[in-house]
PDB file of N, CA and C in Angstrom:
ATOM      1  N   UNK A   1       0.841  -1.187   0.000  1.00  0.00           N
ATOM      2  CA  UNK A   1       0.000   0.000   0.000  1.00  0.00           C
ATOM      3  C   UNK A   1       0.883   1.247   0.000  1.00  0.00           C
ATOM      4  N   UNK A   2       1.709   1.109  -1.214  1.00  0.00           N
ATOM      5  CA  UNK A   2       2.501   2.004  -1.127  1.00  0.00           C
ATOM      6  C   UNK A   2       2.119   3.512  -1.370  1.00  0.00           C
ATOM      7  N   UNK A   3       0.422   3.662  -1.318  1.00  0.00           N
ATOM      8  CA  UNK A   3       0.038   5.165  -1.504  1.00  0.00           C
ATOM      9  C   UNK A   3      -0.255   5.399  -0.158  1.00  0.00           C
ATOM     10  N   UNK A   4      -0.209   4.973   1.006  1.00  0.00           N
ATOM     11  CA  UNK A   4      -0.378   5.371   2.416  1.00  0.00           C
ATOM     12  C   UNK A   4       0.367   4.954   3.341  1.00  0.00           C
ATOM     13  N   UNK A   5       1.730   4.880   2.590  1.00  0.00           N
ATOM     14  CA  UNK A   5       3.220   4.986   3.026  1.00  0.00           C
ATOM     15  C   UNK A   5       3.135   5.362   4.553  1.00  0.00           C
ATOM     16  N   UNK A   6       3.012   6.921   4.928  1.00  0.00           N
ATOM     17  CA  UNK A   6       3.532   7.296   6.328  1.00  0.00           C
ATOM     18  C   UNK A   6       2.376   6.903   7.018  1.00  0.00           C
ATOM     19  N   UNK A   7       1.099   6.774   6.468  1.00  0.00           N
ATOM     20  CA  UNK A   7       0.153   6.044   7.564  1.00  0.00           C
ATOM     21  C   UNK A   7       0.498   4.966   8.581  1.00  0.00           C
ATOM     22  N   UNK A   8       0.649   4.128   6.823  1.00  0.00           N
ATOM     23  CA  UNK A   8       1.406   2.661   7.745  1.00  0.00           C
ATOM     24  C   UNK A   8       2.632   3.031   8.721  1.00  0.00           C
ATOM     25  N   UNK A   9       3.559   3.467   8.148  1.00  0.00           N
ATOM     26  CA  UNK A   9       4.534   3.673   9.118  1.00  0.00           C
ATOM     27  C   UNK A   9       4.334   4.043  10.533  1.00  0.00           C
ATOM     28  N   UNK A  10       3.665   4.979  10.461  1.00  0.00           N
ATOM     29  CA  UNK A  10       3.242   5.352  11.508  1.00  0.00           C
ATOM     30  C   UNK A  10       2.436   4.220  12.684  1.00  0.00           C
ATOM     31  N   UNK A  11       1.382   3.684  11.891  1.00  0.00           N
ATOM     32  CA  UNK A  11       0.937   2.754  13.020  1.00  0.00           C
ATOM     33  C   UNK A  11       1.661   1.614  13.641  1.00  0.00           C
ATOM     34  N   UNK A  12       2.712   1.003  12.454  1.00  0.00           N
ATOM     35  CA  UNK A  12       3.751  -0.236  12.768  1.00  0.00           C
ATOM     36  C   UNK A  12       4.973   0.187  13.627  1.00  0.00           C
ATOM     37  N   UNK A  13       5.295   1.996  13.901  1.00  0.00           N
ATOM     38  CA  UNK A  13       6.286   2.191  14.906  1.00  0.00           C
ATOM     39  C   UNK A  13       5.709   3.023  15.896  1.00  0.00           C
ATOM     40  N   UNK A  14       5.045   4.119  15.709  1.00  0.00           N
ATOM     41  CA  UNK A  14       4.268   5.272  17.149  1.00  0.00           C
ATOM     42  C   UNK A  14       3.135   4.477  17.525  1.00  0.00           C
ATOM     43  N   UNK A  15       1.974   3.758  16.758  1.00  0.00           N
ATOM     44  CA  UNK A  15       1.053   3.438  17.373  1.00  0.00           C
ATOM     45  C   UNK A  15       0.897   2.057  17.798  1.00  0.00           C
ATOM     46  N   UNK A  16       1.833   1.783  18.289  1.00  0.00           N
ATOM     47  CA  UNK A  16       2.026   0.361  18.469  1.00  0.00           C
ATOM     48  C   UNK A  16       1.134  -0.698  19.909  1.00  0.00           C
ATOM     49  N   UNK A  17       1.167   0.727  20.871  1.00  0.00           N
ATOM     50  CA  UNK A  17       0.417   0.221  22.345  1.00  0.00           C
ATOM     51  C   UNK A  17      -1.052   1.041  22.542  1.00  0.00           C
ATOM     52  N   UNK A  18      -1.612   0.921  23.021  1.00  0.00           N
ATOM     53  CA  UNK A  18      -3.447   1.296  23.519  1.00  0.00           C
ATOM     54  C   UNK A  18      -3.119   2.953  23.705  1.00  0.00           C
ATOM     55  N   UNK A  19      -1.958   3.304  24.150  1.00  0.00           N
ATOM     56  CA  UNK A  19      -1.749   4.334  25.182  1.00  0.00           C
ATOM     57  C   UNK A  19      -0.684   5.475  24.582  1.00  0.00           C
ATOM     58  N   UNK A  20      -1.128   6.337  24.024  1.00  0.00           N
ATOM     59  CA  UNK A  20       0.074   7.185  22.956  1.00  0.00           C
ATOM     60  C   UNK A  20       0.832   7.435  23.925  1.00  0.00           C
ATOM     61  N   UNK A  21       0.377   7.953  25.554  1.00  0.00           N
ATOM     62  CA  UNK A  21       1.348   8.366  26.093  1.00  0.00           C
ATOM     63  C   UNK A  21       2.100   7.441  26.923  1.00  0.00           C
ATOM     64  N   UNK A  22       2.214   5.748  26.600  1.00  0.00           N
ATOM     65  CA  UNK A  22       2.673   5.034  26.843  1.00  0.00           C
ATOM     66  C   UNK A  22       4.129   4.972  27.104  1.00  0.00           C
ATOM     67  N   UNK A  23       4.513   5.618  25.853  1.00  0.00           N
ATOM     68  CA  UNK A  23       6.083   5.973  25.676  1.00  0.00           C
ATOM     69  C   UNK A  23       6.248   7.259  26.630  1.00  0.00           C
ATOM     70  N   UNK A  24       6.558   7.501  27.755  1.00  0.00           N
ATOM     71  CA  UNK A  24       6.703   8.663  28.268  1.00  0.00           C
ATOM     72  C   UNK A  24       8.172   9.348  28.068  1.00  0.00           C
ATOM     73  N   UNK A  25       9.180   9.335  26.876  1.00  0.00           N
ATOM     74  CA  UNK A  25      10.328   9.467  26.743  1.00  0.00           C
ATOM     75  C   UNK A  25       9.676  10.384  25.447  1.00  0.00           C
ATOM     76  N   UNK A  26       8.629   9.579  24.873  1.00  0.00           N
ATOM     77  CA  UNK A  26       8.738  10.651  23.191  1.00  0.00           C
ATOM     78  C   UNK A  26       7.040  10.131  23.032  1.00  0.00           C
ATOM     79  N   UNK A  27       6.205  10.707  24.199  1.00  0.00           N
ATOM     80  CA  UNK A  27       4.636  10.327  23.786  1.00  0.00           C
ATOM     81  C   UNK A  27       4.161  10.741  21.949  1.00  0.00           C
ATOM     82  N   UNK A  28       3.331  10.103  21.409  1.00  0.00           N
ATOM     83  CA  UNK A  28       2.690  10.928  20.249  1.00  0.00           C
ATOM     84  C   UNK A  28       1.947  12.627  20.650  1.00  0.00           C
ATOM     85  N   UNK A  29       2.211  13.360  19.785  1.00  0.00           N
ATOM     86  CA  UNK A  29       1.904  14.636  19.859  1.00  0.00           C
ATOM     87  C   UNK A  29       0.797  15.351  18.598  1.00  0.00           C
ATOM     88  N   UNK A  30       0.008  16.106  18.917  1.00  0.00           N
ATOM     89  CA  UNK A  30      -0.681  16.643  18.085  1.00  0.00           C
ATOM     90  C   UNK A  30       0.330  16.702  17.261  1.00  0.00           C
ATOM     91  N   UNK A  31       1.306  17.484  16.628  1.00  0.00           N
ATOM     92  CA  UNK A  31       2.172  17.768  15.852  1.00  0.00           C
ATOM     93  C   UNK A  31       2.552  16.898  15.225  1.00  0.00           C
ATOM     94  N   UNK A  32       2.915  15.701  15.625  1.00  0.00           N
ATOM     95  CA  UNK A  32       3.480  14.653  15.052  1.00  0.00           C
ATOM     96  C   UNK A  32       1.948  14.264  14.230  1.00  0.00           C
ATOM     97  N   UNK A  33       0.660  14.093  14.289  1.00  0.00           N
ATOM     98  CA  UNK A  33      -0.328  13.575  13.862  1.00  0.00           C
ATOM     99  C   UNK A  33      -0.880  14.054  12.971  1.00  0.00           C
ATOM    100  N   UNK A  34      -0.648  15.435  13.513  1.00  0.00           N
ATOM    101  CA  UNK A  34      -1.522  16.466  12.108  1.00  0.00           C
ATOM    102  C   UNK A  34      -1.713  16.504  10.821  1.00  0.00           C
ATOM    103  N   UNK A  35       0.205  16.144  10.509  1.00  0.00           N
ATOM    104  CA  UNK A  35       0.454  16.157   8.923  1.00  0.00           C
ATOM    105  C   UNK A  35      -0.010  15.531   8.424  1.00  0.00           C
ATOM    106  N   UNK A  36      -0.363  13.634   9.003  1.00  0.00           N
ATOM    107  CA  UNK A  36      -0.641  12.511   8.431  1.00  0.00           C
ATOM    108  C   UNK A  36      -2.426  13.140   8.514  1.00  0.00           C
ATOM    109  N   UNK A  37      -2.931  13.256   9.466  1.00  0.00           N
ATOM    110  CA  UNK A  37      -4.488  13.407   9.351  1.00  0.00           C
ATOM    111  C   UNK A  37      -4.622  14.447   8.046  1.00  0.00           C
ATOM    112  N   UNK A  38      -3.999  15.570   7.728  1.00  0.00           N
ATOM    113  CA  UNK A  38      -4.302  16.122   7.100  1.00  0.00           C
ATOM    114  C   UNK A  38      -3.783  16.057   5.583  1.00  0.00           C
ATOM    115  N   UNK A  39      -2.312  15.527   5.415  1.00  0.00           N
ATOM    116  CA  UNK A  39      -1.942  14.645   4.064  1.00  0.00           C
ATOM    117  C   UNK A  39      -3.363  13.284   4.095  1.00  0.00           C
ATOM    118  N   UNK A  40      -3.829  12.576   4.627  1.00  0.00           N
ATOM    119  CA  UNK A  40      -5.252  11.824   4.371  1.00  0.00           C
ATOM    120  C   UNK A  40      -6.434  12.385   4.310  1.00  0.00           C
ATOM    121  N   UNK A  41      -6.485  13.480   4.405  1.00  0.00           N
ATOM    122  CA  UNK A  41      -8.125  14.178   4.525  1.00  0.00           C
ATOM    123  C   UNK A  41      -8.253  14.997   3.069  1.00  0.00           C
ATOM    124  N   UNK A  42      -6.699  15.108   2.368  1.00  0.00           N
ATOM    125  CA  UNK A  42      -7.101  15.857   1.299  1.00  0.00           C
ATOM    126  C   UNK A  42      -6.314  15.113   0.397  1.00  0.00           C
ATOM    127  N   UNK A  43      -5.880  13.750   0.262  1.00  0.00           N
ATOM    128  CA  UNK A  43      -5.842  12.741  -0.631  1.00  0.00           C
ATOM    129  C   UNK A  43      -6.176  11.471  -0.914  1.00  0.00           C
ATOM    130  N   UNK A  44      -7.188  10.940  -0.172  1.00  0.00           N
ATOM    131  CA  UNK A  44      -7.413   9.745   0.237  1.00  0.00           C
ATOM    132  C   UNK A  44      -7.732   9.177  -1.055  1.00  0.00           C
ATOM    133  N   UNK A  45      -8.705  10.005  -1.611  1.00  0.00           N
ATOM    134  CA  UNK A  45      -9.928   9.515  -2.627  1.00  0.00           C
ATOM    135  C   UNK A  45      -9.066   9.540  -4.161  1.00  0.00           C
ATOM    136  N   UNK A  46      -7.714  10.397  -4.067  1.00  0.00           N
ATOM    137  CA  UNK A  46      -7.052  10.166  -5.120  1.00  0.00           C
ATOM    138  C   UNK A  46      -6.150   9.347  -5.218  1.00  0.00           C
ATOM    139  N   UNK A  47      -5.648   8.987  -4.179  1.00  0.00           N
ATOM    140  CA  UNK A  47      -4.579   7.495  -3.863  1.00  0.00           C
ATOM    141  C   UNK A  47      -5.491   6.617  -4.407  1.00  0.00           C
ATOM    142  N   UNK A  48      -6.782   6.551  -3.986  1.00  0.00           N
ATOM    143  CA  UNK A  48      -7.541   5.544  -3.826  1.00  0.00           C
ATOM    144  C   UNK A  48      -8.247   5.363  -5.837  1.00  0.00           C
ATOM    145  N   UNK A  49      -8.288   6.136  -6.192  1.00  0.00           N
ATOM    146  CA  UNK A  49      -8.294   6.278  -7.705  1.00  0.00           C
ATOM    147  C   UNK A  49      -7.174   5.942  -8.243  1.00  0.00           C
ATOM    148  N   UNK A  50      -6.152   6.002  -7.826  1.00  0.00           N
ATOM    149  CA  UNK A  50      -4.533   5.542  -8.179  1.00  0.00           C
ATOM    150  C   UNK A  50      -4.612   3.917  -8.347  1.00  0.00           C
ATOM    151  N   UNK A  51      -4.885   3.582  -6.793  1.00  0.00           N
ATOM    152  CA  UNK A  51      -5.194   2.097  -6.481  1.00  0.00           C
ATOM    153  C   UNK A  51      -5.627   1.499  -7.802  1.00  0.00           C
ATOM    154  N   UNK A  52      -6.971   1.975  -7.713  1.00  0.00           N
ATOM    155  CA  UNK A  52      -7.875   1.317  -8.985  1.00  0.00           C
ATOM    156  C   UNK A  52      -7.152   1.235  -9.982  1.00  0.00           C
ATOM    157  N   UNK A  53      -6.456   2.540 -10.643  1.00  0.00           N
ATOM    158  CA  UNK A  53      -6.061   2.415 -12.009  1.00  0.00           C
ATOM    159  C   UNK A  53      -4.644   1.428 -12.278  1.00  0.00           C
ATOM    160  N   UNK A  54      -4.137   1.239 -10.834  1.00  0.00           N
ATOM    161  CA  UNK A  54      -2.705   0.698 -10.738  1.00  0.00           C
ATOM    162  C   UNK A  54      -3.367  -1.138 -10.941  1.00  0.00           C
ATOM    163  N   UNK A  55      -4.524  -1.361 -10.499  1.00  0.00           N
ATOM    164  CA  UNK A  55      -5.238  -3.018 -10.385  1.00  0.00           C
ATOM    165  C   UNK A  55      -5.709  -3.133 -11.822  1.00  0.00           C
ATOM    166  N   UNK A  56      -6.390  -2.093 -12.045  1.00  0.00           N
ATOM    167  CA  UNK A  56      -7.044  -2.512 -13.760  1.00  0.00           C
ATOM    168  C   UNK A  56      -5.600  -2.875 -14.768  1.00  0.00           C
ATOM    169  N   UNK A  57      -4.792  -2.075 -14.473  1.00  0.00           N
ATOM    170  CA  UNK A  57      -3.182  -1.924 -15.274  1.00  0.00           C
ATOM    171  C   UNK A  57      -2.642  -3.486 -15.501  1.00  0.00           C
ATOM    172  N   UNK A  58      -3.021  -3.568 -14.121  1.00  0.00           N
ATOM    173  CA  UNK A  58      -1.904  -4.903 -13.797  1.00  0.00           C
ATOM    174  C   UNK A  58      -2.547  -6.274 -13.720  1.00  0.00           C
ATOM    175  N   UNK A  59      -3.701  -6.215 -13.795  1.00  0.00           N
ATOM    176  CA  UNK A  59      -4.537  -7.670 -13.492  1.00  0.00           C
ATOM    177  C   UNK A  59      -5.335  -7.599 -15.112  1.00  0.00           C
ATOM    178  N   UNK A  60      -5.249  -9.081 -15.825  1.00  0.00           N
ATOM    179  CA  UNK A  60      -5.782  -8.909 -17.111  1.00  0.00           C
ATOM    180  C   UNK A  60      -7.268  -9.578 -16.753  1.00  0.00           C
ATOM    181  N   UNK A  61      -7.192  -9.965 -15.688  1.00  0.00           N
ATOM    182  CA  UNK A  61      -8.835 -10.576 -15.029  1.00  0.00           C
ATOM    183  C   UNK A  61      -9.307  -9.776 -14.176  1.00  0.00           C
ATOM    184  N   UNK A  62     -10.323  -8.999 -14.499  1.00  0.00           N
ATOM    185  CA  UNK A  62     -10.982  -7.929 -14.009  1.00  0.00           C
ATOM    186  C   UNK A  62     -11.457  -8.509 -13.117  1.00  0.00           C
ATOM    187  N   UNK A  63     -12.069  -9.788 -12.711  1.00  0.00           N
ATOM    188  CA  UNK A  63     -12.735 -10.344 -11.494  1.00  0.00           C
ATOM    189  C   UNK A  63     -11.534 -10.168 -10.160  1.00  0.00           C
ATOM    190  N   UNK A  64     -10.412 -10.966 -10.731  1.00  0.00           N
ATOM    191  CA  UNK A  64      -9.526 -11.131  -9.919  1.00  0.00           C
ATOM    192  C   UNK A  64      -8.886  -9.513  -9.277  1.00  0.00           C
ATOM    193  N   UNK A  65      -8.740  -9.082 -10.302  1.00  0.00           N
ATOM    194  CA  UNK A  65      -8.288  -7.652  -9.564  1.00  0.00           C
ATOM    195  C   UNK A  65      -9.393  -6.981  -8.829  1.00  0.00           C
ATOM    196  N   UNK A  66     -10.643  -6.586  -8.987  1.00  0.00           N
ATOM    197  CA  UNK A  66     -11.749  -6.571  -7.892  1.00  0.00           C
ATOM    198  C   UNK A  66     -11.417  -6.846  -6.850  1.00  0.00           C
ATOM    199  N   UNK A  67     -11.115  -8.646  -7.154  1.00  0.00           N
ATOM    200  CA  UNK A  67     -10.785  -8.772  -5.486  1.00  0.00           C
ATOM    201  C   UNK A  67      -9.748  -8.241  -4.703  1.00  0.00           C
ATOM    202  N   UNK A  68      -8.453  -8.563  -5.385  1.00  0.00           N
ATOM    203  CA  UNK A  68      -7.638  -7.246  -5.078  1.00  0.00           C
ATOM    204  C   UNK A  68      -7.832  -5.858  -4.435  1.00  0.00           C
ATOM    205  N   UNK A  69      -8.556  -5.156  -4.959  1.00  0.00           N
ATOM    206  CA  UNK A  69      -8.578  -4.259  -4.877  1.00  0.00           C
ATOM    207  C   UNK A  69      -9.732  -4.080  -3.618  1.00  0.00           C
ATOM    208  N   UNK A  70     -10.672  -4.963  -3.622  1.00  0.00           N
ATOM    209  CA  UNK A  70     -11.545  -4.870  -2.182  1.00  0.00           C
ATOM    210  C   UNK A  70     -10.720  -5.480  -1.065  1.00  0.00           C
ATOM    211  N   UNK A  71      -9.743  -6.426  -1.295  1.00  0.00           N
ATOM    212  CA  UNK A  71      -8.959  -6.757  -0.180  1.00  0.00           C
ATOM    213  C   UNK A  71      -8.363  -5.381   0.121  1.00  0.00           C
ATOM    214  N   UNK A  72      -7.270  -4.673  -0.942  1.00  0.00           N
ATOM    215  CA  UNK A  72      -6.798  -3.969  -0.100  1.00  0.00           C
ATOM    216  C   UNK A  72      -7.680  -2.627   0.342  1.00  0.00           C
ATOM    217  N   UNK A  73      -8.781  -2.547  -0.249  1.00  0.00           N
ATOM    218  CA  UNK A  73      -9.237  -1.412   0.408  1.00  0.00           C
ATOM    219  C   UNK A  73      -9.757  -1.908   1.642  1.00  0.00           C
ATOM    220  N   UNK A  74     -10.408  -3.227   1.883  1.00  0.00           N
ATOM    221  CA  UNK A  74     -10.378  -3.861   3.434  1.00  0.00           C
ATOM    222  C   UNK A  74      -9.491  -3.750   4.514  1.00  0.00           C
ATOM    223  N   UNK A  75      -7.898  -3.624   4.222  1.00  0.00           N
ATOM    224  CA  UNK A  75      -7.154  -3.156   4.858  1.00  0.00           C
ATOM    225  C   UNK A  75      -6.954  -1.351   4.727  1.00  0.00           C
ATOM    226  N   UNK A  76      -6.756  -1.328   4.351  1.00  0.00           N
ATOM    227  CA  UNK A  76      -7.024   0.437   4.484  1.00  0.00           C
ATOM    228  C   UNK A  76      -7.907   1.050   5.566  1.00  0.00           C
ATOM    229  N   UNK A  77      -9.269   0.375   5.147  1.00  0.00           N
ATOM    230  CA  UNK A  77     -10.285   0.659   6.175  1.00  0.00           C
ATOM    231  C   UNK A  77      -9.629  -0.009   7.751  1.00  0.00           C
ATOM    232  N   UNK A  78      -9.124  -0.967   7.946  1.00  0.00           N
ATOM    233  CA  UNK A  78      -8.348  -1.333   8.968  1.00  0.00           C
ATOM    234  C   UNK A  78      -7.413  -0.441   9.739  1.00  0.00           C
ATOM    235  N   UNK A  79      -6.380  -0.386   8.507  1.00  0.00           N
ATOM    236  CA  UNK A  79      -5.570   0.957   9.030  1.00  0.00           C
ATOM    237  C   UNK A  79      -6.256   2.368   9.596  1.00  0.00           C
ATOM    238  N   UNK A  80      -7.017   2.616   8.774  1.00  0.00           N
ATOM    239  CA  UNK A  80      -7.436   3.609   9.291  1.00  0.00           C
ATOM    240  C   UNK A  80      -8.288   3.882  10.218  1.00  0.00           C
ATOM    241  N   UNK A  81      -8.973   2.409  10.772  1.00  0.00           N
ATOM    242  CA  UNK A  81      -9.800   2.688  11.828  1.00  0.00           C
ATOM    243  C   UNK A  81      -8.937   2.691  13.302  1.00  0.00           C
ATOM    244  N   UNK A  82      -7.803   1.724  13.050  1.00  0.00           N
ATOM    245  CA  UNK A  82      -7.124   1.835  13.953  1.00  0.00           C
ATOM    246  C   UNK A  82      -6.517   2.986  14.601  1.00  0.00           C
ATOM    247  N   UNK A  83      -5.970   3.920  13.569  1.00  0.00           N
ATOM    248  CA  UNK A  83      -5.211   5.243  13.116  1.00  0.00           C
ATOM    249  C   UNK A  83      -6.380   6.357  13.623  1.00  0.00           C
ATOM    250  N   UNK A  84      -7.660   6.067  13.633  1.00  0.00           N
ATOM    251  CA  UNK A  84      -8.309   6.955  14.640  1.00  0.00           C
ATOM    252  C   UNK A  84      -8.861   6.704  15.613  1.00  0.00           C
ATOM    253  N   UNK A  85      -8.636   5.497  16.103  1.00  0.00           N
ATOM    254  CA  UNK A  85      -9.170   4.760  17.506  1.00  0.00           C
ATOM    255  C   UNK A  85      -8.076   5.452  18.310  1.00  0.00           C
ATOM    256  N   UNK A  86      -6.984   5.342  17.579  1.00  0.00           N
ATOM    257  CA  UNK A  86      -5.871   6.390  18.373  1.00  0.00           C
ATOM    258  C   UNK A  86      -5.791   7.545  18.322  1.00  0.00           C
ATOM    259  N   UNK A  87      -6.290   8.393  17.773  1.00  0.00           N
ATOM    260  CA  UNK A  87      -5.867  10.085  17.603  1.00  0.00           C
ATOM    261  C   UNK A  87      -7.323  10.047  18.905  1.00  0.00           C
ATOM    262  N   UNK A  88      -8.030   9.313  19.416  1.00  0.00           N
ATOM    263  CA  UNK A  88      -8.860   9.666  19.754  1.00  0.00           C
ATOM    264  C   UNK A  88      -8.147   9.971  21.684  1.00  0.00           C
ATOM    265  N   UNK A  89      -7.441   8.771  21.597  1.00  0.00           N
ATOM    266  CA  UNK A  89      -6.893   9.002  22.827  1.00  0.00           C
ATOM    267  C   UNK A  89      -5.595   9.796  23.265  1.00  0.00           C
ATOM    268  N   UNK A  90      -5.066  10.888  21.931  1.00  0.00           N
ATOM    269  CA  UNK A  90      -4.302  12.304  21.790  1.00  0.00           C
ATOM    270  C   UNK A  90      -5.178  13.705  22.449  1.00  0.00           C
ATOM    271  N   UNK A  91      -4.402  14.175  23.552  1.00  0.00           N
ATOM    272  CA  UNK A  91      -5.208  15.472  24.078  1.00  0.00           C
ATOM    273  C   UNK A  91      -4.958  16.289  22.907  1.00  0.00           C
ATOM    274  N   UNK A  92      -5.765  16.934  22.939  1.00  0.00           N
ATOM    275  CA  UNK A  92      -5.684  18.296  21.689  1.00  0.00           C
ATOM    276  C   UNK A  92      -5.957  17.911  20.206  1.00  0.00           C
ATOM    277  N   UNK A  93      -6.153  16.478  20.028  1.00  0.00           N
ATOM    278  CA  UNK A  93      -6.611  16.556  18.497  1.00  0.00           C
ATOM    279  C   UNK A  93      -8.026  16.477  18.156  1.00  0.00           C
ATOM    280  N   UNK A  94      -8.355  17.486  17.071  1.00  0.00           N
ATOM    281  CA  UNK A  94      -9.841  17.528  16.703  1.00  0.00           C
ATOM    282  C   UNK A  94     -10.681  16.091  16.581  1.00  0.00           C
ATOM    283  N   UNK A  95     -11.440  16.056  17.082  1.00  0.00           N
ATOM    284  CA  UNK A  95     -11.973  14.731  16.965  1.00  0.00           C
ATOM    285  C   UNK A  95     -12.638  14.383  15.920  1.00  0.00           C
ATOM    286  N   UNK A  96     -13.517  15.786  15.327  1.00  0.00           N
ATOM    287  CA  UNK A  96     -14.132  15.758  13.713  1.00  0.00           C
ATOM    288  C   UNK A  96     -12.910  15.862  12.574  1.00  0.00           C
ATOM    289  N   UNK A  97     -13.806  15.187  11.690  1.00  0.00           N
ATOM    290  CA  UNK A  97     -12.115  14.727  10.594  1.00  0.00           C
ATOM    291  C   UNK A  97     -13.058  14.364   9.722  1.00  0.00           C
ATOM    292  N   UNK A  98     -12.314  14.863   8.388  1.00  0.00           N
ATOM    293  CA  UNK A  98     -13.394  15.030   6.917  1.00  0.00           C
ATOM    294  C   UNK A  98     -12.857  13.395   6.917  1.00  0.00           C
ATOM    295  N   UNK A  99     -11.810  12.602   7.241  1.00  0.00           N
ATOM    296  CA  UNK A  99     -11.730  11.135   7.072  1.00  0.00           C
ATOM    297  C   UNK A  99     -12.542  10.118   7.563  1.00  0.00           C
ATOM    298  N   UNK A 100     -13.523  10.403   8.100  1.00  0.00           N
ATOM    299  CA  UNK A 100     -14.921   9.814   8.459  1.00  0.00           C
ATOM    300  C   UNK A 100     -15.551   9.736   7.430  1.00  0.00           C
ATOM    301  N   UNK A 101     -15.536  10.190   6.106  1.00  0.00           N
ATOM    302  CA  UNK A 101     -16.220   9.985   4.594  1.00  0.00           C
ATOM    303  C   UNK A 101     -15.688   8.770   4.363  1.00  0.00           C
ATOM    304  N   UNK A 102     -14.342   8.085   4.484  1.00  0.00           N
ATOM    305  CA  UNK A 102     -13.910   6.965   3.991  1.00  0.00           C
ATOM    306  C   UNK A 102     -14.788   6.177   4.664  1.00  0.00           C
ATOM    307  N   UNK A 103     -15.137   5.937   6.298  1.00  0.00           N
ATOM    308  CA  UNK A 103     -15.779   4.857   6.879  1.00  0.00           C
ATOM    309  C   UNK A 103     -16.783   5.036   6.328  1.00  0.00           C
ATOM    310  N   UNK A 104     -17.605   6.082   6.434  1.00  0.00           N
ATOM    311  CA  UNK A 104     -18.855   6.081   5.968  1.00  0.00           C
ATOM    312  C   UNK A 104     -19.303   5.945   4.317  1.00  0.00           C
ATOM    313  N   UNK A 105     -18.159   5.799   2.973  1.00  0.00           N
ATOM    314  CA  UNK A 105     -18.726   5.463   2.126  1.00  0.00           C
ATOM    315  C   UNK A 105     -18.405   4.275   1.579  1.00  0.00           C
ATOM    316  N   UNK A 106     -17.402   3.386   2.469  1.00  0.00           N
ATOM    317  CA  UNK A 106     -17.096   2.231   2.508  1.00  0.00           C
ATOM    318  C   UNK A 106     -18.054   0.977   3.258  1.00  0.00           C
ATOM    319  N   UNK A 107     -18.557   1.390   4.217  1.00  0.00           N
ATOM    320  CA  UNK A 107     -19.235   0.440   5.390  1.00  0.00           C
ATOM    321  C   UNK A 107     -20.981   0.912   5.401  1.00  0.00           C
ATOM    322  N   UNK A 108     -21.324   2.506   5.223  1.00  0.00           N
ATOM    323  CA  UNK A 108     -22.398   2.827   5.242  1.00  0.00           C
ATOM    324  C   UNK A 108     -23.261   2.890   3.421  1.00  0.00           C
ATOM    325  N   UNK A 109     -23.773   3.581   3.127  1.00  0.00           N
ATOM    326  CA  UNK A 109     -24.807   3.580   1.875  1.00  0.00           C
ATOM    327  C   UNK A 109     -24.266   3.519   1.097  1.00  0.00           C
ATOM    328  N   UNK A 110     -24.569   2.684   0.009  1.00  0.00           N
ATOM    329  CA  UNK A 110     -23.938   2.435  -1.269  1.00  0.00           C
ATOM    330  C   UNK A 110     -24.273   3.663  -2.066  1.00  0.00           C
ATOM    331  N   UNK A 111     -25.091   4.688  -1.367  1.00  0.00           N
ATOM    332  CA  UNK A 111     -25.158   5.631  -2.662  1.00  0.00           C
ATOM    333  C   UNK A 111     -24.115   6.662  -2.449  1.00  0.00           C
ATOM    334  N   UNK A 112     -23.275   6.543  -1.637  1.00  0.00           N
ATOM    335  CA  UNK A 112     -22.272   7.633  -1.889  1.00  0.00           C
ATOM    336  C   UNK A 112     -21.624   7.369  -2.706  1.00  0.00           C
ATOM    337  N   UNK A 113     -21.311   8.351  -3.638  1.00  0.00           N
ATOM    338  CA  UNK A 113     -19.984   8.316  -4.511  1.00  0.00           C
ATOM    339  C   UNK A 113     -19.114   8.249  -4.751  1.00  0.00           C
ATOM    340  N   UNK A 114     -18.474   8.585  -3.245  1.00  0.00           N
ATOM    341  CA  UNK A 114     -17.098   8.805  -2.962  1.00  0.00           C
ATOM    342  C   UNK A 114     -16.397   7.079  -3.382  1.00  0.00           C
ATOM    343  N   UNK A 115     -16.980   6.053  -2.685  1.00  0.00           N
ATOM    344  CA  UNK A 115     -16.438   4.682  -2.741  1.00  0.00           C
ATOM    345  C   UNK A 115     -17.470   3.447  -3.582  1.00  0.00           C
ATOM    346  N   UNK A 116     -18.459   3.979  -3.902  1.00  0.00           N
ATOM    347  CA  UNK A 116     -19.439   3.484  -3.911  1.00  0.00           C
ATOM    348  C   UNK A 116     -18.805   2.005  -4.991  1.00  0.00           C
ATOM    349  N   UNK A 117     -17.837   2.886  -5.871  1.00  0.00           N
ATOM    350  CA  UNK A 117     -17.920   1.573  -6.959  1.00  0.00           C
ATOM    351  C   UNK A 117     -16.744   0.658  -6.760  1.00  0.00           C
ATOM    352  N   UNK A 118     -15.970   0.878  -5.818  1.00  0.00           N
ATOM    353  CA  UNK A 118     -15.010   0.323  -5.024  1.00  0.00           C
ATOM    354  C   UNK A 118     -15.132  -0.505  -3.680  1.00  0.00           C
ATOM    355  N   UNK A 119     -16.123  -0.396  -2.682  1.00  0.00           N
ATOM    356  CA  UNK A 119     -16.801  -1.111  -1.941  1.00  0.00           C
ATOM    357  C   UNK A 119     -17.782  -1.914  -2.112  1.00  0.00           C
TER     358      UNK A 119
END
C-alpha cells in the first residue's frame, strides 16, 4: 500500500500500544499527527483512484483484480480505523475529521460516490 506509506509507518512504529502516552520518553503529539491526518483528509480519494487504475493496469482478469482491490481497500479501512481509535486518545486533536467519509462510504450507503464503486 505504497500510496499510504507514512500512515502505515506510523501505526507499525508510534502506534504500536493502547496508550500514545505510553512511551513517556517521546509520547505521540498533536504535531506529530496532524500532517498525516491532514496529508489523508485531502488525498485519500485520489490514492484511492490511483489504487484502482494501478489493479485494472496490472490484473488482465478484471474479477480477480476486484478482489484485489476490495482486499486492499479492506485493509485500508483497517488501518485507518485503527489510526483513529488512536488520535482519539491524543489530548488536543480535533476529533471531527473530513476522514470519516472513507468509513462512511465504505461500510455505510452504497449511494455515496465517494467509494461506492469500489466497496
Amino acid at each position: 500500500m505504497e500510496h499510504f506509506r507514512d500512515l502505515i509507518i506510523f501505526l507499525k512504529t508510534r502506534a504500536t500500544s493502547e496508550d500514545p502516552n505510553s512511551n513517556n520518553e517521546n509520547p505521540v503529539t498533536v504535531t506529530e499527527v496532524e500532517p498525516l491526518m491532514k496529508d489523508f483528509d485531502s488525498r485519500w480519494k485520489a490514492r484511492i483512484e490511483l489504487m484502482h487504475k494501478d489493479v485494472i493496469t496490472s490484473f488482465s482478469n478484471f474479477l480477480c483484480g476486484m478482489d484485489i482491490l476490495r482486499a486492499t481497500l479492506t485493509q485500508l479501512l483497517l488501518y485507518y480505523t485503527r489510526f483513529s481509535d488512536f488520535l482519539k486518545k491524543i489530548p488536543g486533536v480535533p476529533t471531527t475529521s473530513k476522514i470519516v467519509t472513507l468509513q462512511r462510504s465504505c461500510m455505510g450507503s452504497r449511494s455515496t460516490r465517494d467509494l461506492s464503486r469500489f466497496c
